[in-house]
Protein backbone atom coordinates (compact mmCIF):
# COMPACT_ATOMS: atom_id res chain seq x y z
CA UNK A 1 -27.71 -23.83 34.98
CA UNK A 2 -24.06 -22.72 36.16
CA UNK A 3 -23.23 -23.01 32.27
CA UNK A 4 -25.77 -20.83 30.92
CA UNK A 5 -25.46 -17.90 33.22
CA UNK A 6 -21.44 -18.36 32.37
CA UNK A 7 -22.21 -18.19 29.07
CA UNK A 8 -24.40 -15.12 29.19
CA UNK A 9 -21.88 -13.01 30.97
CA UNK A 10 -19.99 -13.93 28.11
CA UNK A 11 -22.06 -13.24 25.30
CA UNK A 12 -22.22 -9.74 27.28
CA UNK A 13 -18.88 -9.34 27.80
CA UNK A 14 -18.84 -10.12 23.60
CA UNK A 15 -21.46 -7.68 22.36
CA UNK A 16 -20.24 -4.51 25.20
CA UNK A 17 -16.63 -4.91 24.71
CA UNK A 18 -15.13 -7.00 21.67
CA UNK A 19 -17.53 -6.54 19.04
CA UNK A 20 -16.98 -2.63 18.84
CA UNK A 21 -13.21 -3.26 19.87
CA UNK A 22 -12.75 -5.27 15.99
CA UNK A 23 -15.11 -2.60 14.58
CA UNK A 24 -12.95 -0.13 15.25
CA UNK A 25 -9.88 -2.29 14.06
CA UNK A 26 -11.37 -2.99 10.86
CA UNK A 27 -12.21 0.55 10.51
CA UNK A 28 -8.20 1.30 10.84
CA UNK A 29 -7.40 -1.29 8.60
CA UNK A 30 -9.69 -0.05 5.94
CA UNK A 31 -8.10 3.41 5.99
CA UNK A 32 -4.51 1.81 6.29
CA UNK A 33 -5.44 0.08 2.74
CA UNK A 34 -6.91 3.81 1.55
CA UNK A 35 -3.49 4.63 2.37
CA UNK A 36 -1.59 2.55 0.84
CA UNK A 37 -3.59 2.52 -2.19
CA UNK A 38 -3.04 6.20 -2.47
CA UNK A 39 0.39 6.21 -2.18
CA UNK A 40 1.27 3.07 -4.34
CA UNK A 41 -0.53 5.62 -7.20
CA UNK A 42 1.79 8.46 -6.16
CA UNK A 43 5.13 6.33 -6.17
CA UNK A 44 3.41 5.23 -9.84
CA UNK A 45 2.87 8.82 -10.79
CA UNK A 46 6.20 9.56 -9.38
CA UNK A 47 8.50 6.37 -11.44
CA UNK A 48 6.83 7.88 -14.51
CA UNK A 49 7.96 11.46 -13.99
CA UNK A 50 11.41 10.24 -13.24
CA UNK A 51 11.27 7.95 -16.32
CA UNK A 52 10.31 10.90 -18.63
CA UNK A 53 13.04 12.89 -16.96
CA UNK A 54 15.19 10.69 -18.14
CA UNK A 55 14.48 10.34 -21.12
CA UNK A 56 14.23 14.16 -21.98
CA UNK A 57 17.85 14.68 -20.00
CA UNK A 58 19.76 11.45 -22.01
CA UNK A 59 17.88 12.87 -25.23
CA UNK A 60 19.18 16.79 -24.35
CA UNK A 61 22.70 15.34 -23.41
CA UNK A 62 22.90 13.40 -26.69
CA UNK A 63 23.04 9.67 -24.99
CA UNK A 64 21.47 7.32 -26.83
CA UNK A 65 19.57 4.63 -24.33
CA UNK A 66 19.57 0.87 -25.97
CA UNK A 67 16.90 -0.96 -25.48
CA UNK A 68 18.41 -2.74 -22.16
CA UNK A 69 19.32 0.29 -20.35
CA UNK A 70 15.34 0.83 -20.55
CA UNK A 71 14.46 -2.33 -19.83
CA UNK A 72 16.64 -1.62 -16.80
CA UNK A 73 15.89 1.63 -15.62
CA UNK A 74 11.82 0.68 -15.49
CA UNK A 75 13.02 -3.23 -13.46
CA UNK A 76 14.85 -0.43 -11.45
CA UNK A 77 12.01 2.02 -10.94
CA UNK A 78 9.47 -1.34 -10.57
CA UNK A 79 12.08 -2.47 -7.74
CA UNK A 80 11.67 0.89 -5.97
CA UNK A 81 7.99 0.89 -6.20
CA UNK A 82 8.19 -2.46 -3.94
CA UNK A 83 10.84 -1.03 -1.39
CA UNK A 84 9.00 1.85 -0.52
């Protein structure tokens, strides 16, 4: 009998405390990922402005970009995408 009423108090303890306790963290994780989703879109959005700036500034300065140098710059702008 000692067991049972033990284990009621802690099925109690469970349902009043802990079970709205990881509610509430999973609600805070779920908006963390909004988060992060949003701004993995806006460092996206961002890489290809800077990639079309330049482009447009090498094109107005007269540089011609080989093939490797934009193979490069997008590893480089993929590489910042992860840092941030």
């Amino acid at each position: 009998m000692y067991f049972t009423a033990e284990d009621a108090q802690n099925l109690i303890r469970n349902v009043n405390y802990e079970v709205p306790s990881l509610k509430k963290l999973a609600a805070k994780y779920e908006q963390q990922i909004s988060d992060t989703e949003r701004s993995i879109e806006l460092c996206k959005k961002q890489s290809k402005n800077y990639q079309n700036e330049f482009s447009s500034s090498t094109k107005k300065m007269g540089i011609e970009v080989r093939a490797f140098d934009t193979i490069f710059v997008q590893a480089f702008f993929n590489f910042m995408l992860y840092v941030i």
